[in-house]
C-alpha atoms as a PDB file:
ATOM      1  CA  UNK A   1      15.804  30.849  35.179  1.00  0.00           C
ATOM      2  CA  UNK A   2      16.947  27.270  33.930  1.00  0.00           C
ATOM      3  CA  UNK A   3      18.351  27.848  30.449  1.00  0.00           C
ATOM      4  CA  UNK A   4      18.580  24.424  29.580  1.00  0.00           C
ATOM      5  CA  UNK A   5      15.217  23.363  30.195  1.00  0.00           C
ATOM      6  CA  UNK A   6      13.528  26.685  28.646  1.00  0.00           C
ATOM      7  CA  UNK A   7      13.554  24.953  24.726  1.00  0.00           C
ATOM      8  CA  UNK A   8      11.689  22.027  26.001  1.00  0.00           C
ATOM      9  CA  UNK A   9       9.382  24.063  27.949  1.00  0.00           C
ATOM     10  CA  UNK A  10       8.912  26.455  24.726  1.00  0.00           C
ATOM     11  CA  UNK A  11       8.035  24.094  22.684  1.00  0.00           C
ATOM     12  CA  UNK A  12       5.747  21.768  25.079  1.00  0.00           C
ATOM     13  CA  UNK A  13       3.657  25.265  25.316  1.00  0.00           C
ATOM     14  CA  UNK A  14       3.758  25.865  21.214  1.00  0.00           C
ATOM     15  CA  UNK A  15       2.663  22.318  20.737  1.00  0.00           C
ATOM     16  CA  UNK A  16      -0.102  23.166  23.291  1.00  0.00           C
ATOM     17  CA  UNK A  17      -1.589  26.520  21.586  1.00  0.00           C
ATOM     18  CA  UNK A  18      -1.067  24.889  18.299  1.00  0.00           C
ATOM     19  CA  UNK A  19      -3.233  22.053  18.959  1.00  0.00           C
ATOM     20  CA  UNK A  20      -6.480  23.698  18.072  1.00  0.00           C
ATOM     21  CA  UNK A  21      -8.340  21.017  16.799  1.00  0.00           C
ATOM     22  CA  UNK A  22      -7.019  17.848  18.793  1.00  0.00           C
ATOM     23  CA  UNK A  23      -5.184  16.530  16.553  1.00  0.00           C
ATOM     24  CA  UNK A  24      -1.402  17.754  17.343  1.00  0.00           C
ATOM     25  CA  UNK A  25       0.075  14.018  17.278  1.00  0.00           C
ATOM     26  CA  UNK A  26      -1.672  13.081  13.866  1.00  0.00           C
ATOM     27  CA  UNK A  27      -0.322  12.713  11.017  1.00  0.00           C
ATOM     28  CA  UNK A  28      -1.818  14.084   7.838  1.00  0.00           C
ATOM     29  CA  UNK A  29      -5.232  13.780   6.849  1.00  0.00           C
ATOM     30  CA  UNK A  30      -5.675  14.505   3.049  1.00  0.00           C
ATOM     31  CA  UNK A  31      -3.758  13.300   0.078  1.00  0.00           C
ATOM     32  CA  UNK A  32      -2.391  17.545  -0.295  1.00  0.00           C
ATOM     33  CA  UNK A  33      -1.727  17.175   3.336  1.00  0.00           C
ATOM     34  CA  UNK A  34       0.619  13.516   3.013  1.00  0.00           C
ATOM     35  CA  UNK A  35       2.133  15.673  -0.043  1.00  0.00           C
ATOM     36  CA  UNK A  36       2.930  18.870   1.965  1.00  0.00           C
ATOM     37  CA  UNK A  37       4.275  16.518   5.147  1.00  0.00           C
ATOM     38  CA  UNK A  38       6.639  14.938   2.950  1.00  0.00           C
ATOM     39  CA  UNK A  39       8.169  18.350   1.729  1.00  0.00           C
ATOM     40  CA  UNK A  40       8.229  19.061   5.277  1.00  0.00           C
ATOM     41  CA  UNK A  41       9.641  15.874   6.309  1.00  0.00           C
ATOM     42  CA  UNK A  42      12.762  16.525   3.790  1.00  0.00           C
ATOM     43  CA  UNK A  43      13.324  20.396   5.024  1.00  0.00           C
ATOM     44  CA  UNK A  44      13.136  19.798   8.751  1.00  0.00           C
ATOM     45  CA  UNK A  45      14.997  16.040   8.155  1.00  0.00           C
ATOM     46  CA  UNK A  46      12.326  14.166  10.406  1.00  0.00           C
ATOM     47  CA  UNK A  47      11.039  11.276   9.459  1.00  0.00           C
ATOM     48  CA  UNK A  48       7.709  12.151  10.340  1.00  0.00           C
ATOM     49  CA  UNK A  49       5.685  15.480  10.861  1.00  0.00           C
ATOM     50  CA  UNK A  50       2.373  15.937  12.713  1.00  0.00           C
ATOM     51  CA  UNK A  51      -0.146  17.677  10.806  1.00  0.00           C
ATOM     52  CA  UNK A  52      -1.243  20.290  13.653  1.00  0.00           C
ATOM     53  CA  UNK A  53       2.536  20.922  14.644  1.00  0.00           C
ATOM     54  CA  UNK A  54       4.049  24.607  14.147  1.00  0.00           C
ATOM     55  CA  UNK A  55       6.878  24.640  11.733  1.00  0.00           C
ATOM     56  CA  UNK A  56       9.530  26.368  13.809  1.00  0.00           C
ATOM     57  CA  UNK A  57       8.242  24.373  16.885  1.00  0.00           C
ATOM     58  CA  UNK A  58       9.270  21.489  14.386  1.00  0.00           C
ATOM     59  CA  UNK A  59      13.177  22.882  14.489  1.00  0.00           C
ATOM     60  CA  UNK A  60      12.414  24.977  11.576  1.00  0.00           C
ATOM     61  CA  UNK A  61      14.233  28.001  10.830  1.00  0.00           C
ATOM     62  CA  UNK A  62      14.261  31.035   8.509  1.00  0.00           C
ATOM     63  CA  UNK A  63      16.364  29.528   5.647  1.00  0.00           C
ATOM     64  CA  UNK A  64      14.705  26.287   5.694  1.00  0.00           C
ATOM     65  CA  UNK A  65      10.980  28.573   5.405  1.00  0.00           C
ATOM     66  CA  UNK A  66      12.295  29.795   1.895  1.00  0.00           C
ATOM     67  CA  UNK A  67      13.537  26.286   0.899  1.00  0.00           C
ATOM     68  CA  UNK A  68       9.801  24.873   1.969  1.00  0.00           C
ATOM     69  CA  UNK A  69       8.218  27.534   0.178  1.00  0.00           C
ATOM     70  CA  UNK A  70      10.443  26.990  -2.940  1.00  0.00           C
ATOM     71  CA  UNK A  71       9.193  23.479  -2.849  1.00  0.00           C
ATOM     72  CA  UNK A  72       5.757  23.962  -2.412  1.00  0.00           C
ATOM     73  CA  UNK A  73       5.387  26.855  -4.793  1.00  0.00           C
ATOM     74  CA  UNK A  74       6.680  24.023  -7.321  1.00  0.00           C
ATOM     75  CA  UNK A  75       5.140  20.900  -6.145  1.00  0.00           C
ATOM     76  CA  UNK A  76       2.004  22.986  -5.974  1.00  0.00           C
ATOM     77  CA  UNK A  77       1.702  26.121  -7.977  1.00  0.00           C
ATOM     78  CA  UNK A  78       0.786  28.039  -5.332  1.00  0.00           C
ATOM     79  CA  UNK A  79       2.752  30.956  -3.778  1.00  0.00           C
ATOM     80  CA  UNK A  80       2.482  30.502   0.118  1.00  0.00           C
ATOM     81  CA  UNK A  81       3.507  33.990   1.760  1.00  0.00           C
ATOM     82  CA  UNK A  82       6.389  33.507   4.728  1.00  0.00           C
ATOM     83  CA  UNK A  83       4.169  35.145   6.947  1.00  0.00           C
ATOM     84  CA  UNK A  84       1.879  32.167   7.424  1.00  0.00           C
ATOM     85  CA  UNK A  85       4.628  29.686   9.036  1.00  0.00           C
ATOM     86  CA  UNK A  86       5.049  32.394  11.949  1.00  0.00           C
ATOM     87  CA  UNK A  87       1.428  32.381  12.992  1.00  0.00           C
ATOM     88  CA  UNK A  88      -1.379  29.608  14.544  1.00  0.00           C
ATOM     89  CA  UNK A  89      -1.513  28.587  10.741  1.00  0.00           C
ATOM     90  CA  UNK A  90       2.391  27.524  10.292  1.00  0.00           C
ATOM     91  CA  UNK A  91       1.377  24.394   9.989  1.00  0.00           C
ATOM     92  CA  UNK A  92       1.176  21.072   7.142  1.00  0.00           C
ATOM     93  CA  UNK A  93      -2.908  21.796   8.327  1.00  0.00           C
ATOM     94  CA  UNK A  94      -2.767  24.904   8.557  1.00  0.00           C
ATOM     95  CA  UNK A  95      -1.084  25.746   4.946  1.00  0.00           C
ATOM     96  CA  UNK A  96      -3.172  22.776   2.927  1.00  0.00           C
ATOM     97  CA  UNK A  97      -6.041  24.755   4.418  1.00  0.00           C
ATOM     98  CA  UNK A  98      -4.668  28.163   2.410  1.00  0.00           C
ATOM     99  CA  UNK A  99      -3.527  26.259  -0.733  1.00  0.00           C
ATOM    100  CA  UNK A 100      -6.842  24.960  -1.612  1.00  0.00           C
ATOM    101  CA  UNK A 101      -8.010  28.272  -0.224  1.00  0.00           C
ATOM    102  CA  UNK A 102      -6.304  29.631  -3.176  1.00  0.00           C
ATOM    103  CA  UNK A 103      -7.019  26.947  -5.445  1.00  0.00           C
ATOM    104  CA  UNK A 104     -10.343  27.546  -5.047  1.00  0.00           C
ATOM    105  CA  UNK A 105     -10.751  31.386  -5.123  1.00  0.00           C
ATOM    106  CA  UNK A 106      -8.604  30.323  -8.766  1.00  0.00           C
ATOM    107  CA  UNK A 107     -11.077  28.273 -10.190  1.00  0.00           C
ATOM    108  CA  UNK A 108     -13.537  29.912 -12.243  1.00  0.00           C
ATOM    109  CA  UNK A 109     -17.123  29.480 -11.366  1.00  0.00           C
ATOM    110  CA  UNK A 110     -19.024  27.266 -13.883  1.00  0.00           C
END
């Protein structure tokens, strides 16, 4: 076992499975995606994030999750459970894809 070469080889395999639509080195897409890569941006202190790119693959941790979701739930007015940065969806994609989800199921038919 090489310790010091296991992170890289981690996260070269997380950025592999997380790239499920091609897209791991682009940037954001939609305007709520630039919006939600910017909040990212400022928690993980990158200067850029890709938009297919898990969170904690991203150096995130647990205590910058609750600051993200702090941020988003006020940017955004919509609560984003913890749960979904640990999974294929923890990502800028990924959680634009549940916050319009939301928005959505919010807005009353008419």
């Amino acid at each position: 076992l090489q310790r010091r070469s296991l992170p890289r080889w981690v996260a070269d395999r997380a950025l592999a499975a997380s790239d499920t639509d091609g897209r791991a080195g682009e940037g954001p897409r939609s305007p709520l995606e630039i919006g939600l890569a910017a909040l990212w941006s400022a928690v993980l202190d990158q200067p850029t994030v890709p938009g297919n790119v898990n969170f904690f693959v991203l150096g995130g941790d647990s205590l910058r999750a609750a600051r993200l979701l702090a941020q988003v739930r006020a940017a955004f007015g919509v609560d984003v459970p913890l749960g979904l940065l640990y999974g294929a969806d923890g990502t800028v994609a990924g959680m634009a894809r549940l916050i319009e989800a939301r928005r959505a199921a919010a807005t009353p038919a008419g």
